[in-house]
N, C-alpha and C. Protein backbone atom coordinates (compact mmCIF):
# COMPACT_ATOMS: atom_id res chain seq x y z
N UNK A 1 -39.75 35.14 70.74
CA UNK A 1 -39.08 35.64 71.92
C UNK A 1 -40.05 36.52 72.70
N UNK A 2 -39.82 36.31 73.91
CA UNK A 2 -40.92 36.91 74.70
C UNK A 2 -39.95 38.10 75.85
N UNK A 3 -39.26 38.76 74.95
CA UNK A 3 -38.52 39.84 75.54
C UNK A 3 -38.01 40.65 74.56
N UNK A 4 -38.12 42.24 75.41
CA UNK A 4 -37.80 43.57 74.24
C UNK A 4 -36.47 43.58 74.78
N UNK A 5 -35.56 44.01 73.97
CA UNK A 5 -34.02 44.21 74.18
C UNK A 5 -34.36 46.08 73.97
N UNK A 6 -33.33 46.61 74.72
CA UNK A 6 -33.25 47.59 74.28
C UNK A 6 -31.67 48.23 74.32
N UNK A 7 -31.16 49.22 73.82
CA UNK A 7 -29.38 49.32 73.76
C UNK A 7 -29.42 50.63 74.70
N UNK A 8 -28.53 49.98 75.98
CA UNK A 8 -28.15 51.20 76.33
C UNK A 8 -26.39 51.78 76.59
N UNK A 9 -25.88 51.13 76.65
CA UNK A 9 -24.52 51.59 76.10
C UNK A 9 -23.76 50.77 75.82
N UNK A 10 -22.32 51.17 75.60
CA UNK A 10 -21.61 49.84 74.27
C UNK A 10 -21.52 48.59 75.34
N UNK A 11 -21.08 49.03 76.94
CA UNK A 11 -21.25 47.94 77.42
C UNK A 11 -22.79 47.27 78.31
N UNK A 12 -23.28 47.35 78.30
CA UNK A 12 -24.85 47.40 78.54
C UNK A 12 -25.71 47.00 77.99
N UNK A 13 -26.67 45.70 77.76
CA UNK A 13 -28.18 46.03 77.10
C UNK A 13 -29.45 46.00 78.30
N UNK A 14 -30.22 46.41 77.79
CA UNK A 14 -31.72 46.50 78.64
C UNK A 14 -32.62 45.19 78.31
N UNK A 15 -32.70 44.51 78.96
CA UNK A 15 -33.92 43.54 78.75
C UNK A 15 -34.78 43.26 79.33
N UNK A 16 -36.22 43.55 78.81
CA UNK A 16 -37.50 43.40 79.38
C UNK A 16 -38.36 42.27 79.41
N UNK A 17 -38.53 41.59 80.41
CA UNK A 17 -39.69 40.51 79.93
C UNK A 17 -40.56 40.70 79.85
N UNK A 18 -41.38 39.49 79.69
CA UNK A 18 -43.23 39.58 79.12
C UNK A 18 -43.51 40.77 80.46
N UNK A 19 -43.09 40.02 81.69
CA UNK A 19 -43.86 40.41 82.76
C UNK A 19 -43.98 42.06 83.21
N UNK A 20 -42.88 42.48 82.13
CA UNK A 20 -42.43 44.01 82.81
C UNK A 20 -41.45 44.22 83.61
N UNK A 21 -40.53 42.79 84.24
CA UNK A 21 -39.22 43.24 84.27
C UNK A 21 -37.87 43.40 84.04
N UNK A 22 -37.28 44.39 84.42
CA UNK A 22 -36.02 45.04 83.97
C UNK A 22 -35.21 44.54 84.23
N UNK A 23 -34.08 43.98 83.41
CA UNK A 23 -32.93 43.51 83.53
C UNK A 23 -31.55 44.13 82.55
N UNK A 24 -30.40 44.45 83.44
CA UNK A 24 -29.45 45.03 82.71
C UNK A 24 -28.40 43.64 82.15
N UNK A 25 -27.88 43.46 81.38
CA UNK A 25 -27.04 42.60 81.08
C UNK A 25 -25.57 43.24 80.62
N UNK A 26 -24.57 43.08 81.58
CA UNK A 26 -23.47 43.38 80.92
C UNK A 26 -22.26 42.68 79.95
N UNK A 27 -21.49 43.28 79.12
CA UNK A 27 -20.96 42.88 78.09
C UNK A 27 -19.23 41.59 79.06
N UNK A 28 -19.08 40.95 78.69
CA UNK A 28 -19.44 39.56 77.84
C UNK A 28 -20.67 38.93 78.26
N UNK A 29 -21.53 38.34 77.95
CA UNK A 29 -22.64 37.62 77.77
C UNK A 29 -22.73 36.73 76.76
N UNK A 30 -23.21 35.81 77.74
CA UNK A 30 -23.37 34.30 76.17
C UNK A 30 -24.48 34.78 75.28
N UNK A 31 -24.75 34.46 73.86
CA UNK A 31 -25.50 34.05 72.79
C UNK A 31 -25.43 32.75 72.12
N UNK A 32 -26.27 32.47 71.37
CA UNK A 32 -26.04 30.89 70.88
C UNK A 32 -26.85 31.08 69.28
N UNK A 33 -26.03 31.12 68.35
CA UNK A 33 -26.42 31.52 66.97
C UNK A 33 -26.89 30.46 66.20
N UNK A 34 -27.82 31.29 66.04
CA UNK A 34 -29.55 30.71 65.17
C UNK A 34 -29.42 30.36 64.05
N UNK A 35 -28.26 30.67 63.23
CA UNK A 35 -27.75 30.30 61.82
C UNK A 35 -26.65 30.28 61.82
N UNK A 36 -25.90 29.89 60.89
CA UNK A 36 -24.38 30.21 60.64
C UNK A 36 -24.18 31.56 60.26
N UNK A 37 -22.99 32.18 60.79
CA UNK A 37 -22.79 33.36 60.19
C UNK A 37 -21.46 33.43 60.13
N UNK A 38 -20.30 33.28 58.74
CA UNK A 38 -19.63 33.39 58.58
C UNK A 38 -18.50 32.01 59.13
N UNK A 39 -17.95 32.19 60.63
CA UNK A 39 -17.30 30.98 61.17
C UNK A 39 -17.98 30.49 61.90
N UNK A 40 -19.06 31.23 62.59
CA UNK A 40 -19.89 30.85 63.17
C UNK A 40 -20.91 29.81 63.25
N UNK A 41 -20.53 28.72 63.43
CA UNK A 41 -21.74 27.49 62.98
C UNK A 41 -22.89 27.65 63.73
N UNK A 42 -23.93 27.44 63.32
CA UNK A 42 -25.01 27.26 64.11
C UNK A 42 -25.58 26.57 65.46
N UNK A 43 -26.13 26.95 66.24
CA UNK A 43 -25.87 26.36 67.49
C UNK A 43 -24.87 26.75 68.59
N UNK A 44 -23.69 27.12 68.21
CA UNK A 44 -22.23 27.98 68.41
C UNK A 44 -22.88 28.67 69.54
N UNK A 45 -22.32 28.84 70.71
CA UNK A 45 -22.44 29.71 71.96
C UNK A 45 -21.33 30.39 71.60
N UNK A 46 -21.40 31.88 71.52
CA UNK A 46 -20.38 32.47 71.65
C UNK A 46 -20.30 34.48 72.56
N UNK A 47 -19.75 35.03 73.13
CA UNK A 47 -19.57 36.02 74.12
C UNK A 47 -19.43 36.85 72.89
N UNK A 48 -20.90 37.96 73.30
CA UNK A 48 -20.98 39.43 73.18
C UNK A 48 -19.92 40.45 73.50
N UNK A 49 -19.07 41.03 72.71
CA UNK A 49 -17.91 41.52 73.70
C UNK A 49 -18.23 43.22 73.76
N UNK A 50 -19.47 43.50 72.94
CA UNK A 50 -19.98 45.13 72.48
C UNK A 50 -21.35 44.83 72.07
N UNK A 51 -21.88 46.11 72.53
CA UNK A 51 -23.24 46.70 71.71
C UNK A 51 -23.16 47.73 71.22
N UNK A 52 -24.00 48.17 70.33
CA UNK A 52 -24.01 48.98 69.30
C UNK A 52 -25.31 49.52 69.05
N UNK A 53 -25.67 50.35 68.78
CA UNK A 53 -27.31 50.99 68.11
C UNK A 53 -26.77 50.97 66.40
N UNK A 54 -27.86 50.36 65.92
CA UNK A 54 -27.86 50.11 64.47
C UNK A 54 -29.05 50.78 63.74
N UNK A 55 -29.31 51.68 62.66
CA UNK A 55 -30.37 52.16 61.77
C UNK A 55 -31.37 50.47 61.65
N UNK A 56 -30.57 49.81 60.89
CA UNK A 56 -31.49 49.14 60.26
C UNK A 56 -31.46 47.73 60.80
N UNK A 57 -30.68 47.04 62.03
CA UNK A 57 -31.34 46.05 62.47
C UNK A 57 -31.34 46.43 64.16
N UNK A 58 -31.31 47.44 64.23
CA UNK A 58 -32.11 47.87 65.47
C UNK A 58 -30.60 47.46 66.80
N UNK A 59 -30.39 46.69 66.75
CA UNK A 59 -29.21 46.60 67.99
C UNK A 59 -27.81 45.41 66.92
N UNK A 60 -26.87 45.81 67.27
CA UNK A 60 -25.50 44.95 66.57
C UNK A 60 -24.59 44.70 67.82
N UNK A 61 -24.48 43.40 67.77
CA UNK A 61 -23.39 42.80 68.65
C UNK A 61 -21.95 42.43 68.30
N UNK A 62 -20.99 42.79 68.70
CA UNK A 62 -19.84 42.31 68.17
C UNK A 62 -19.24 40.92 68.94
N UNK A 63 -19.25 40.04 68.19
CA UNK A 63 -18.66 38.68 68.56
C UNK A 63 -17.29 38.26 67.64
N UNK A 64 -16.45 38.03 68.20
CA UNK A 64 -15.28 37.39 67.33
C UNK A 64 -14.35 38.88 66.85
N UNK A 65 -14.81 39.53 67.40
CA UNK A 65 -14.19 41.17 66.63
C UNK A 65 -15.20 41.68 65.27
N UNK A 66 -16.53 40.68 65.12
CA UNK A 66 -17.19 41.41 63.87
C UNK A 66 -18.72 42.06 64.63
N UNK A 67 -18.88 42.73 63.71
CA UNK A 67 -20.57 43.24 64.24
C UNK A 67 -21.40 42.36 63.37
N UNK A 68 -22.32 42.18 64.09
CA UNK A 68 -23.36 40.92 63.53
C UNK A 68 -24.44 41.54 64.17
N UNK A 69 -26.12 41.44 63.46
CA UNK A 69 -27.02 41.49 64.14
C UNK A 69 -27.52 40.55 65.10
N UNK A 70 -28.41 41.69 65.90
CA UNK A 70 -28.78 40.73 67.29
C UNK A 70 -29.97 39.49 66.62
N UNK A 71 -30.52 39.68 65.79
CA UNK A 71 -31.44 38.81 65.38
C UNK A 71 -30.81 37.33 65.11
N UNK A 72 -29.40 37.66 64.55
CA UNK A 72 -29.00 36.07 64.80
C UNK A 72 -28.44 35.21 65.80
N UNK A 73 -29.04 36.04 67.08
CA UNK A 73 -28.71 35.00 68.23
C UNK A 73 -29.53 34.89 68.91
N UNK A 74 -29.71 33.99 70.10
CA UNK A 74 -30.64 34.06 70.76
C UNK A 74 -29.46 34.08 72.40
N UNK A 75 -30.56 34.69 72.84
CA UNK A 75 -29.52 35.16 74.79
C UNK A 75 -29.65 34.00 75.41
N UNK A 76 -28.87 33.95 75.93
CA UNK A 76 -28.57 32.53 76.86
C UNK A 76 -28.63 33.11 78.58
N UNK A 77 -29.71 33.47 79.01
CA UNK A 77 -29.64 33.54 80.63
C UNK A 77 -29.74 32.81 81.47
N UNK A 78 -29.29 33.16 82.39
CA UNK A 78 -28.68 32.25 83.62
C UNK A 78 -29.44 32.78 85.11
């Protein structure tokens, strides 16, 4: 991935590209999950409905009503 995410509030993330620019993304936003996680089949597009700051995987998204890390999705922009 050639972009830094960064968390800035529950409804909000920051995303930076290669190039240096800034983009805010607000909450619902598509993702499309990189593995299965739980009901989640792989491939699965499914809406961000929260962000979160996490210790140990750095940003958590809540999809479906669960928190899941951001590492298992990838952003779908438009």
């Amino acid at each position: 991935m050639n972009r830094k995410l960064s968390f800035y509030d529950e409804r909000t993330l920051l995303l930076v590209s290669r190039r240096g620019v800034l983009r805010q993304l607000h909450v619902p936003f598509q993702v499309k999950a990189v593995q299965a996680i739980g009901i989640i089949k792989e491939g699965t597009i499914v809406y961000v409905e929260a962000v979160a700051q996490h210790k140990e995987h750095k940003i958590m998204y809540r999809v479906l009503n669960q928190w899941i890390p951001y590492c298992n999705f990838q952003l779908i922009i438009q």
